[in-house]
N, C-alpha and C. Protein backbone atom coordinates (compact mmCIF):
# COMPACT_ATOMS: atom_id res chain seq x y z
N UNK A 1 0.84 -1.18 0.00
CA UNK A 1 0.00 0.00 0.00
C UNK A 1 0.88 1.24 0.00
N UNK A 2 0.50 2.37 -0.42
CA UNK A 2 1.53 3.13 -0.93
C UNK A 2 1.17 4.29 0.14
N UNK A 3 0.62 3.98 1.13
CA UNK A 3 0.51 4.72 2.63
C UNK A 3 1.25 3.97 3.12
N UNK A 4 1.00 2.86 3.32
CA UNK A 4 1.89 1.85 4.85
C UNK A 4 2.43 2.76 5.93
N UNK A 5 3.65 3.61 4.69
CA UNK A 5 4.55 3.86 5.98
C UNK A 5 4.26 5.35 6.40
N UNK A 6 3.15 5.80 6.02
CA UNK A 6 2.64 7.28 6.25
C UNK A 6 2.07 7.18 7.66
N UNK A 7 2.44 8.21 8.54
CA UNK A 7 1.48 8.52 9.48
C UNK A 7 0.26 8.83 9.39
N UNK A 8 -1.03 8.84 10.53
CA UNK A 8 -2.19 9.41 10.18
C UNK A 8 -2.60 10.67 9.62
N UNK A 9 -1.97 11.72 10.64
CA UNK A 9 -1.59 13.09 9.66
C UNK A 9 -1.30 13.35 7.86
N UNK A 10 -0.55 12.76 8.07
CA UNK A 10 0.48 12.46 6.78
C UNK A 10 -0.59 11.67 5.41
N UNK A 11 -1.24 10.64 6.25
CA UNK A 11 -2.20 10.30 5.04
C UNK A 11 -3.20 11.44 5.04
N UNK A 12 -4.10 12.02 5.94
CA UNK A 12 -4.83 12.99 6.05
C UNK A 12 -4.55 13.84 5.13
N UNK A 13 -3.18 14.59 5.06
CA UNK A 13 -2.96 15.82 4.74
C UNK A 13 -2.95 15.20 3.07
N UNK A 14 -2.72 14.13 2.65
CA UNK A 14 -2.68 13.47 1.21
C UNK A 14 -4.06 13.72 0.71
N UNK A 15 -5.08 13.11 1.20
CA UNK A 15 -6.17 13.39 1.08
C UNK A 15 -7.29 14.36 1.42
N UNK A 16 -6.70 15.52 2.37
CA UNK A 16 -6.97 16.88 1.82
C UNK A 16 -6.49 17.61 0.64
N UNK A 17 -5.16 17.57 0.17
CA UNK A 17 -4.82 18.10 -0.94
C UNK A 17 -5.81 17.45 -1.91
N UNK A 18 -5.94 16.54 -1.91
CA UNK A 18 -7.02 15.30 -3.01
C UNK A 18 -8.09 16.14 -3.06
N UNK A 19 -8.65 16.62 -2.13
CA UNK A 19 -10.04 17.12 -2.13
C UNK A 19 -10.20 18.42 -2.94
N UNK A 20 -9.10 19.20 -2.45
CA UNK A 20 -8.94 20.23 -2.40
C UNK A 20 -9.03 20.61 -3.85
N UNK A 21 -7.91 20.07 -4.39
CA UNK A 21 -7.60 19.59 -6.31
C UNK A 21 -8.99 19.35 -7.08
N UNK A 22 -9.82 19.05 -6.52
CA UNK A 22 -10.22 17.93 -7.18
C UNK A 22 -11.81 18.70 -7.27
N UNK A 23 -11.59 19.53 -5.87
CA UNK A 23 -13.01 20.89 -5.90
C UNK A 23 -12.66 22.10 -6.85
N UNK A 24 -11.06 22.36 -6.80
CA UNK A 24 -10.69 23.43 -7.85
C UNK A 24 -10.77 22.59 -9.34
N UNK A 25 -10.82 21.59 -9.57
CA UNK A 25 -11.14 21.13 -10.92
C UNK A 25 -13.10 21.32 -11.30
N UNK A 26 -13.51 21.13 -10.77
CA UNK A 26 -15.04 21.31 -10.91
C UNK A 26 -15.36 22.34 -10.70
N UNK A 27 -15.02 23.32 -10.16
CA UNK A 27 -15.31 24.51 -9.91
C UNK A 27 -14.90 25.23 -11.48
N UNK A 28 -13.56 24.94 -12.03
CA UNK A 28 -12.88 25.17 -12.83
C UNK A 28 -13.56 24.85 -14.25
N UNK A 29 -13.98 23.39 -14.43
CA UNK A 29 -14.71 22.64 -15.40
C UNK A 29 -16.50 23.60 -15.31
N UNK A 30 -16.76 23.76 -14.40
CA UNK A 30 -18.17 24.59 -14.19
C UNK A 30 -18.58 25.56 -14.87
N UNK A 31 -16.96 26.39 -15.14
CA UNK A 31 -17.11 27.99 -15.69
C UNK A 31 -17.32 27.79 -17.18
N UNK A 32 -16.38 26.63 -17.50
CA UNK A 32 -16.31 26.21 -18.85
C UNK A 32 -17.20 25.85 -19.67
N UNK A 33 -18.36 25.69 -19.15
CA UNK A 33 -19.36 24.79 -19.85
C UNK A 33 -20.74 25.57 -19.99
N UNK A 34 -21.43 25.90 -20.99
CA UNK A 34 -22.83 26.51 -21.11
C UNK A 34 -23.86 25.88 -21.06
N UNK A 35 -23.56 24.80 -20.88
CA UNK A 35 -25.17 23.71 -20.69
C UNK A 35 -25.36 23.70 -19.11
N UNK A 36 -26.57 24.30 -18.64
CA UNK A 36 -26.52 24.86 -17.21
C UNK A 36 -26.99 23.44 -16.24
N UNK A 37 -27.22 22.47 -16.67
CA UNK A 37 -27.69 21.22 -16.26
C UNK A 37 -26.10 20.46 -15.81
N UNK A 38 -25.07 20.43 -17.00
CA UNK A 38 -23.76 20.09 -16.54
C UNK A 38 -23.30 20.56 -15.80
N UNK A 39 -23.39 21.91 -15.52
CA UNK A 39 -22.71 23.35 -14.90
C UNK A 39 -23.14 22.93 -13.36
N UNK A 40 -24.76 22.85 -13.19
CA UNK A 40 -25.08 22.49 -12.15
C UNK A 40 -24.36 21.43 -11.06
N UNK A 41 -24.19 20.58 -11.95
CA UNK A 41 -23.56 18.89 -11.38
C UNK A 41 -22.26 18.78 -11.17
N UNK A 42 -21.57 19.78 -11.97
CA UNK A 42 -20.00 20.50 -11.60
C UNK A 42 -20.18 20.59 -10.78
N UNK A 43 -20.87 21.82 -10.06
CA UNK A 43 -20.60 22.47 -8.87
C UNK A 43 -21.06 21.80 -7.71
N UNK A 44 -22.39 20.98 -7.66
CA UNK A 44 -22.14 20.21 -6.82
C UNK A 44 -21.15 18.97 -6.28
N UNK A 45 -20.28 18.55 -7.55
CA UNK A 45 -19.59 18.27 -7.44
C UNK A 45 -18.15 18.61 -6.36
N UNK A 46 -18.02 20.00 -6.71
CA UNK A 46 -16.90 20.70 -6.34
C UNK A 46 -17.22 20.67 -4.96
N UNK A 47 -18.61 21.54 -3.99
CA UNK A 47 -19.14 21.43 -2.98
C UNK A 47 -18.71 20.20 -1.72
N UNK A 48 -18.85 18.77 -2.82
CA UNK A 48 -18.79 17.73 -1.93
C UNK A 48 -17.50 17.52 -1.55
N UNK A 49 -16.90 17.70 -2.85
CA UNK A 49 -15.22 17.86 -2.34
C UNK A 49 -14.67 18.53 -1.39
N UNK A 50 -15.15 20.04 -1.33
CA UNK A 50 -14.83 21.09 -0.53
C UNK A 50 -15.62 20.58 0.69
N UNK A 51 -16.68 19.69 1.08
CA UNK A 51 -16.97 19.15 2.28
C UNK A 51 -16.15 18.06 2.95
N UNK A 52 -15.81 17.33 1.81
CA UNK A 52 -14.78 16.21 2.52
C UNK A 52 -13.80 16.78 3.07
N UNK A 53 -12.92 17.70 2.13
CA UNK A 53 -12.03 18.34 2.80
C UNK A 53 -11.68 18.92 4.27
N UNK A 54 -13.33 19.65 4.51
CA UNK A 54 -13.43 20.18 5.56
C UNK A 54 -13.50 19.47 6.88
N UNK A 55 -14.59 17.92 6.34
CA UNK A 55 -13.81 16.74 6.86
C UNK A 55 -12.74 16.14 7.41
N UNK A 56 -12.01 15.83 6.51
CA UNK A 56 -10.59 15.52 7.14
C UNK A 56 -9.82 16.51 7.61
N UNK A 57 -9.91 17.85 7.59
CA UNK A 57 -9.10 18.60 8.02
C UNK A 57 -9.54 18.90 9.40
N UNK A 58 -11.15 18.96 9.35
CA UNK A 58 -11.41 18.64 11.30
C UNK A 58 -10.83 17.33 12.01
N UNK A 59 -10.56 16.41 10.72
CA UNK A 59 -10.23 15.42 12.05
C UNK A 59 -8.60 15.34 12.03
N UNK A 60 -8.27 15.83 11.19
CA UNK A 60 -6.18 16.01 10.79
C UNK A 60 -6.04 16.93 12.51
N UNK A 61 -6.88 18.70 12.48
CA UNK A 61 -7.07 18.76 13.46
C UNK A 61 -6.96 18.14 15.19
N UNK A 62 -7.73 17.05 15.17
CA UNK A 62 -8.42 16.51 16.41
C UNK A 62 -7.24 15.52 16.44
N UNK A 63 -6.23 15.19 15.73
CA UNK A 63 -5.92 13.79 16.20
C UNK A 63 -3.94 14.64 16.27
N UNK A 64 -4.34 16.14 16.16
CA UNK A 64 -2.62 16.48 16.21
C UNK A 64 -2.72 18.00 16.98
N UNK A 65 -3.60 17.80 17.67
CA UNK A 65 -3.76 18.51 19.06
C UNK A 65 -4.47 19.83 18.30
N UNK A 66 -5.11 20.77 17.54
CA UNK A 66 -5.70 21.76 17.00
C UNK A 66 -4.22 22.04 16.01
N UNK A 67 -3.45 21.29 15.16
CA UNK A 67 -2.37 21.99 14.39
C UNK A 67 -3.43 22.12 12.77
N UNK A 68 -2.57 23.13 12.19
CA UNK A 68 -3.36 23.00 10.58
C UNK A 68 -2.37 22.11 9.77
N UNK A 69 -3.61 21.16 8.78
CA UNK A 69 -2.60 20.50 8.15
C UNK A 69 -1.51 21.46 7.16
N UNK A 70 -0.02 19.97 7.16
CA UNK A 70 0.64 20.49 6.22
C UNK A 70 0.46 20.04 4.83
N UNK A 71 0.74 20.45 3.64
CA UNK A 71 -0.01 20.03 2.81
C UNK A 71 1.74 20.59 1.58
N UNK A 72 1.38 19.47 1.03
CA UNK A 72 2.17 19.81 -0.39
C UNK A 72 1.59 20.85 -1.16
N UNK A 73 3.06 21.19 -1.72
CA UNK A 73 2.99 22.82 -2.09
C UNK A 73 1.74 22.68 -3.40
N UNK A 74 2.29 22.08 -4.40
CA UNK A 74 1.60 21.73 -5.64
C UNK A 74 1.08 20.17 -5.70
N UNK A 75 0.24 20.31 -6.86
CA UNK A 75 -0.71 19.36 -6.55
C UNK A 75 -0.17 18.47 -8.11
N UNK A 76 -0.41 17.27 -8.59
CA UNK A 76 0.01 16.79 -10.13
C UNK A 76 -0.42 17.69 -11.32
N UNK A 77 1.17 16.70 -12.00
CA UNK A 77 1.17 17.75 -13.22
C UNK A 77 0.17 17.62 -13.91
N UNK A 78 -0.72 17.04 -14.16
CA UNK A 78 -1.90 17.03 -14.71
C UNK A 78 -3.02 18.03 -13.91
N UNK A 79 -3.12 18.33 -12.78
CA UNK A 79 -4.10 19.20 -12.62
C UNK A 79 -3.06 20.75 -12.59
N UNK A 80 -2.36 20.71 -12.64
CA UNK A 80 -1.54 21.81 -12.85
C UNK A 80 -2.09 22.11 -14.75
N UNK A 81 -1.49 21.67 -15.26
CA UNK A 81 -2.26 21.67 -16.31
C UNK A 81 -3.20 21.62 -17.07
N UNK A 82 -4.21 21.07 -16.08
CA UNK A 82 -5.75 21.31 -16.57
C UNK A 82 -5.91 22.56 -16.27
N UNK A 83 -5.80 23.41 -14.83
CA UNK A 83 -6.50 24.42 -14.29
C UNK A 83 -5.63 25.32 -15.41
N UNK A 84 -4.27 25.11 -16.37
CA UNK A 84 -4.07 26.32 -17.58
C UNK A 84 -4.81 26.34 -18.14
N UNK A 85 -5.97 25.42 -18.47
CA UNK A 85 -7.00 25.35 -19.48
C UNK A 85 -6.20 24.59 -20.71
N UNK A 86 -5.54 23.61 -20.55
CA UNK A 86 -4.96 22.70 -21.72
C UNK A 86 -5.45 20.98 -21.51
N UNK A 87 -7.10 21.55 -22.11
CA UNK A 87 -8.00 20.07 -22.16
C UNK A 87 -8.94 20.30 -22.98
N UNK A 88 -9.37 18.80 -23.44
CA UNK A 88 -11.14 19.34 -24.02
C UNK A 88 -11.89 18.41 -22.80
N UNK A 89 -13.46 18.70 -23.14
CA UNK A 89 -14.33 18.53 -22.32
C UNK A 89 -14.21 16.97 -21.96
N UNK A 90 -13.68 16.28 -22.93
CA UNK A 90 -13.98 14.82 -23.02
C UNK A 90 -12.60 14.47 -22.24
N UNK A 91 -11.18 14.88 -21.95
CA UNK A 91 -10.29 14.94 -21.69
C UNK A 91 -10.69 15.42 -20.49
N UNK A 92 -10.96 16.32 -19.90
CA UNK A 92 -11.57 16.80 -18.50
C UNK A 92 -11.94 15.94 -17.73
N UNK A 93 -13.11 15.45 -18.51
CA UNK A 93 -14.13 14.23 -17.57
C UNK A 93 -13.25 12.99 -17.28
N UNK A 94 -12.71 12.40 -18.52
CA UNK A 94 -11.66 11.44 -18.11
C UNK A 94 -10.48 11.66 -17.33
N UNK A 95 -10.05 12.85 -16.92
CA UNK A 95 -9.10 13.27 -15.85
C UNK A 95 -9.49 13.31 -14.63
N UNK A 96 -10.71 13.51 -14.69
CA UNK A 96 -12.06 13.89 -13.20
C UNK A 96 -12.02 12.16 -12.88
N UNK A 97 -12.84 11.30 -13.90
CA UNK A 97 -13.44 10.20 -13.85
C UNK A 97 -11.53 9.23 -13.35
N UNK A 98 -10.67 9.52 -13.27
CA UNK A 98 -9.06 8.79 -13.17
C UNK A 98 -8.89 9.73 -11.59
N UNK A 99 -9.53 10.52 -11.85
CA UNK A 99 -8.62 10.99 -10.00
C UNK A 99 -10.10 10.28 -9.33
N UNK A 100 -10.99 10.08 -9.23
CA UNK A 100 -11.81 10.01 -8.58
C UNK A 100 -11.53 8.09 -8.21
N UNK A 101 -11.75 7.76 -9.28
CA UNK A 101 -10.67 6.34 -9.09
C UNK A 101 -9.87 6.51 -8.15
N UNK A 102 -8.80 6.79 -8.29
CA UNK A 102 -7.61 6.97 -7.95
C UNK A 102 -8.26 7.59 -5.98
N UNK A 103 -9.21 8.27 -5.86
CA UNK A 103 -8.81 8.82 -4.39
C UNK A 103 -10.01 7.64 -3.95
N UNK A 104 -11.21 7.15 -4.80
CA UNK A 104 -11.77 5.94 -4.11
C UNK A 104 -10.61 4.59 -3.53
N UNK A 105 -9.64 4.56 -4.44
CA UNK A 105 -8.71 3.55 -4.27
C UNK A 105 -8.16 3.97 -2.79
N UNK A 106 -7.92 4.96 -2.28
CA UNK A 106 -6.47 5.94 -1.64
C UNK A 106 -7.81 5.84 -0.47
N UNK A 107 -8.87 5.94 -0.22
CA UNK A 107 -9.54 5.62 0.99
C UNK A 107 -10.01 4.33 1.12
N UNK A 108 -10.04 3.60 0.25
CA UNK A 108 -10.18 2.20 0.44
C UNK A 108 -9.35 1.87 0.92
N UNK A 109 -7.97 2.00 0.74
CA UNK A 109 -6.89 1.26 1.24
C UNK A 109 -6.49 2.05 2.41
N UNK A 110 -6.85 3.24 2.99
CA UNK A 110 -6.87 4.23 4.42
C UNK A 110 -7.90 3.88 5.18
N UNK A 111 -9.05 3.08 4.60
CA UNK A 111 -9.93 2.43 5.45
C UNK A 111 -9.34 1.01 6.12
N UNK A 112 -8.95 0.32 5.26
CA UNK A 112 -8.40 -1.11 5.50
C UNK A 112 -7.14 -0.40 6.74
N UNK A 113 -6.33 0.09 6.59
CA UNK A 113 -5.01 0.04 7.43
C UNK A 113 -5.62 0.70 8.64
N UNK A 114 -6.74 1.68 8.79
CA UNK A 114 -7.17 2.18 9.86
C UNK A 114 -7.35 1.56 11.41
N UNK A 115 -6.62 2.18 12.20
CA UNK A 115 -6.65 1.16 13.79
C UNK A 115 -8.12 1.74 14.01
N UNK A 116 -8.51 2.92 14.26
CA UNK A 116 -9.40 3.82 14.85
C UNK A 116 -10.96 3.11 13.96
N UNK A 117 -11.98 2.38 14.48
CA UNK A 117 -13.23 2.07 13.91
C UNK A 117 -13.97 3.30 13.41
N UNK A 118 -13.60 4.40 13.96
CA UNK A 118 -13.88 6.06 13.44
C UNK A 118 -13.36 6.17 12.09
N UNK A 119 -12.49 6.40 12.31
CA UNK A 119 -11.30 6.57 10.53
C UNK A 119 -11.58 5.42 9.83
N UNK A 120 -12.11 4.55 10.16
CA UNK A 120 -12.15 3.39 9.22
C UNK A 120 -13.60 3.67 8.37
N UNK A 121 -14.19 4.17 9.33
CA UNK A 121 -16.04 4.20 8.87
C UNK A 121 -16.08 5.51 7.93
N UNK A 122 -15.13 6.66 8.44
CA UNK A 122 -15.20 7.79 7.23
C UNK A 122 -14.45 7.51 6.35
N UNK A 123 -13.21 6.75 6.33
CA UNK A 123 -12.81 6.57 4.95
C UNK A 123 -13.76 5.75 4.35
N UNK A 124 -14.21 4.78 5.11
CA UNK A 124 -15.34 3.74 3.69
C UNK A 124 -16.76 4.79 3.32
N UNK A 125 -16.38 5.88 4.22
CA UNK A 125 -17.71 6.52 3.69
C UNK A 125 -17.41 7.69 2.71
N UNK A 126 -15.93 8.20 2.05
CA UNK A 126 -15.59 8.65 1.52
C UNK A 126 -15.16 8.49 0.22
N UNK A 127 -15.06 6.97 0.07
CA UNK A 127 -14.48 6.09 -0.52
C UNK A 127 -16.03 5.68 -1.40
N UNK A 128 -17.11 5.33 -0.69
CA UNK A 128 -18.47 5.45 -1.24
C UNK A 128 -18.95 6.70 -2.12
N UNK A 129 -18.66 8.16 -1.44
CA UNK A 129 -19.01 9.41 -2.26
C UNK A 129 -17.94 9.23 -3.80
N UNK A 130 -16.75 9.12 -3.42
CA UNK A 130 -16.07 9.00 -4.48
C UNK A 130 -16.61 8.08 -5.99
N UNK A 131 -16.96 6.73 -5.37
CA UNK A 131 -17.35 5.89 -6.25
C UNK A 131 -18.67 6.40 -7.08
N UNK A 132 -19.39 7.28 -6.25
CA UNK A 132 -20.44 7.64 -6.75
C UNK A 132 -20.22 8.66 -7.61
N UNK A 133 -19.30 9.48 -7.10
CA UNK A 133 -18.57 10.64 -8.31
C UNK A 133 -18.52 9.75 -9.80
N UNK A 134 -17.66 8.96 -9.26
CA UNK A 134 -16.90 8.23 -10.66
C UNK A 134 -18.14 8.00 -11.77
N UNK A 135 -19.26 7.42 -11.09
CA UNK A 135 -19.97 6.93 -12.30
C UNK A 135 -21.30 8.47 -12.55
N UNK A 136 -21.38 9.13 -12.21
CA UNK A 136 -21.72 10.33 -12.85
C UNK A 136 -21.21 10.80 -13.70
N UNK A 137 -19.46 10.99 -13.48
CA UNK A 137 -18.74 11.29 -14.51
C UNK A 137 -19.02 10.54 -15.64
N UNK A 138 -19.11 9.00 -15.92
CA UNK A 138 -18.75 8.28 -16.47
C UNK A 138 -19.78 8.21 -17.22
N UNK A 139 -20.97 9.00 -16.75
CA UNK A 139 -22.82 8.52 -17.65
C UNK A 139 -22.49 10.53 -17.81
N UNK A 140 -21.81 11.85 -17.29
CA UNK A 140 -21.55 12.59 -18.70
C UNK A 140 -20.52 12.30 -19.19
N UNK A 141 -19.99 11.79 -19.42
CA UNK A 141 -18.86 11.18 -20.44
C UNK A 141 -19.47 10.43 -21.94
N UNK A 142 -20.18 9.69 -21.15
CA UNK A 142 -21.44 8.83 -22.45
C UNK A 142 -22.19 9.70 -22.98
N UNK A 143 -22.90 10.81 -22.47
CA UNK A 143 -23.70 11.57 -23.09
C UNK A 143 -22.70 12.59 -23.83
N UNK A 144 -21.85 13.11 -23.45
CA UNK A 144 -20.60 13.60 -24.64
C UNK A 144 -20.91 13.09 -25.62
N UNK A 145 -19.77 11.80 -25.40
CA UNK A 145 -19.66 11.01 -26.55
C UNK A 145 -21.02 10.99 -27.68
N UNK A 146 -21.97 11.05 -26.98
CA UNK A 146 -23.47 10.45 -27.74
C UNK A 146 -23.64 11.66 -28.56
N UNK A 147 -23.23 12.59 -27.94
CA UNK A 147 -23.69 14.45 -28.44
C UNK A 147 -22.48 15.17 -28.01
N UNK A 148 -21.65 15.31 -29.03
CA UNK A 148 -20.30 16.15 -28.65
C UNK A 148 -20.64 17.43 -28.68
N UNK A 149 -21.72 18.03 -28.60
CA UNK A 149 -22.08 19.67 -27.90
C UNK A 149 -22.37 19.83 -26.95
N UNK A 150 -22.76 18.28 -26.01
CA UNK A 150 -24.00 18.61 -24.70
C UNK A 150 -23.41 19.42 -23.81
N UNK A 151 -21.72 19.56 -23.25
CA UNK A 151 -21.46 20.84 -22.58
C UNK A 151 -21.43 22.02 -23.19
N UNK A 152 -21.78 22.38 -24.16
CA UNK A 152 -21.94 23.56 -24.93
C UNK A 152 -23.57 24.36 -24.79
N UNK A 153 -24.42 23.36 -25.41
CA UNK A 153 -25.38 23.71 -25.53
C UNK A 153 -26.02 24.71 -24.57
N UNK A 154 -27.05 25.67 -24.94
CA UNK A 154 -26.81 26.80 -24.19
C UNK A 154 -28.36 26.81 -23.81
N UNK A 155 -29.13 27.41 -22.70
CA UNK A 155 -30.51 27.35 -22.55
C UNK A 155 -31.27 26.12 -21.75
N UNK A 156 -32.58 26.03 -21.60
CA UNK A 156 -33.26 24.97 -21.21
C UNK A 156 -33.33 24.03 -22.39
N UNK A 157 -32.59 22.78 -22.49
CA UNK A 157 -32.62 21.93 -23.03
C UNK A 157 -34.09 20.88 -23.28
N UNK A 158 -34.88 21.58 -22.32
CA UNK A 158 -36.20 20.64 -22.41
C UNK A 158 -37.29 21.68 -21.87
N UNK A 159 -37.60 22.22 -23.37
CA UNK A 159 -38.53 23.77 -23.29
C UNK A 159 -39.96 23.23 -23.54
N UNK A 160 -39.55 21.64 -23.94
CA UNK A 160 -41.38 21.72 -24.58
C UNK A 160 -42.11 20.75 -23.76
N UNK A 161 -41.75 20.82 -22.10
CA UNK A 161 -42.84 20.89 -21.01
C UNK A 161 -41.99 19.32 -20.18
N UNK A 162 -41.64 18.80 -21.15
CA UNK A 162 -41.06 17.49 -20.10
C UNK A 162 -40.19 17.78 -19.13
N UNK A 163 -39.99 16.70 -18.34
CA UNK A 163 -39.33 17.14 -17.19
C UNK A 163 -38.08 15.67 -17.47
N UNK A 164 -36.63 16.78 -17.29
CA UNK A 164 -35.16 15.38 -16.85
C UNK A 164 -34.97 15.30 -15.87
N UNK A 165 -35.57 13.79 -15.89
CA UNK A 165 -35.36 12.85 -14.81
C UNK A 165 -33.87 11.76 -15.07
N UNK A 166 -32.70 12.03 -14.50
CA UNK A 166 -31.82 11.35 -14.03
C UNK A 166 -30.31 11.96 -14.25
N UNK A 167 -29.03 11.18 -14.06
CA UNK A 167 -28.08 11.88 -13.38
C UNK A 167 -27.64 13.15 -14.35
């Protein structure tokens, strides 16, 4: 496991930066997009992130006497480079839909090594939001693909009285 030898802090502060990244990418992806239905689901997106965060950083907090986490300076070269704006939409989502992987994996395996039945129950419960990220991404990713304008498209997409029902 590529924590093992991390302290609790130390994984904490890993997975605040995670959050952190990962709310400035949706927040970021949000501005980008004129279809106000995607725009919407960005930002809640970003929200949940910026809640986890706030999450682990109360409990990074509680378990290192009231210190603030320390946190790496920069975050990967890939979100370094997304937030220049050097992506397309379909490239975005699959960068979103690979970190979200990637931090479901990183609390799955912070759940398993966890002594504390506390830290064990919020990482599997973090590790759950994540997974659920992933496949939102992954059903607008399909609707891309299906309609390579749908983050473009501009207006109420469904003017002639029906109502969208689902993600």
């Amino acid at each position: 496991m590529p924590h093992a030898n991390l302290t609790a802090p130390e994984v904490l502060a890993l997975g605040i930066k995670s959050e952190a990244n990962a709310s400035a990418i949706y927040h970021f992806m949000a501005e980008k997009v004129e279809n106000p239905l995607v725009k919407e689901k960005l930002l809640n997106l970003a929200e949940e992130e910026k809640r986890h965060q706030e999450i682990l950083t109360q409990l990074y907090r509680k378990i290192t006497g009231g210190q603030e986490p320390v946190l790496q300076k920069t975050g990967i070269s890939e979100v370094r480079d997304f937030l220049k704006g050097e992506y397309t939409h379909e490239a975005a989502i699959e960068l979103a839909i690979r970190s979200e992987e990637e931090a479901e994996k990183y609390y799955t395996e912070a759940a398993q090594t966890a002594q504390d039945p506390n830290g064990r129950f919020m990482f599997e419960y973090l590790a759950n939001f994540e997974r659920g990220h992933k496949i939102l991404l992954q059903n607008e990713l399909k609707a891309l693909r299906n309609n390579p304008h749908w983050f473009d498209e501009k207006g109420n997409l469904w003017d002639d009285g029906t109502i969208h029902v689902g993600p």
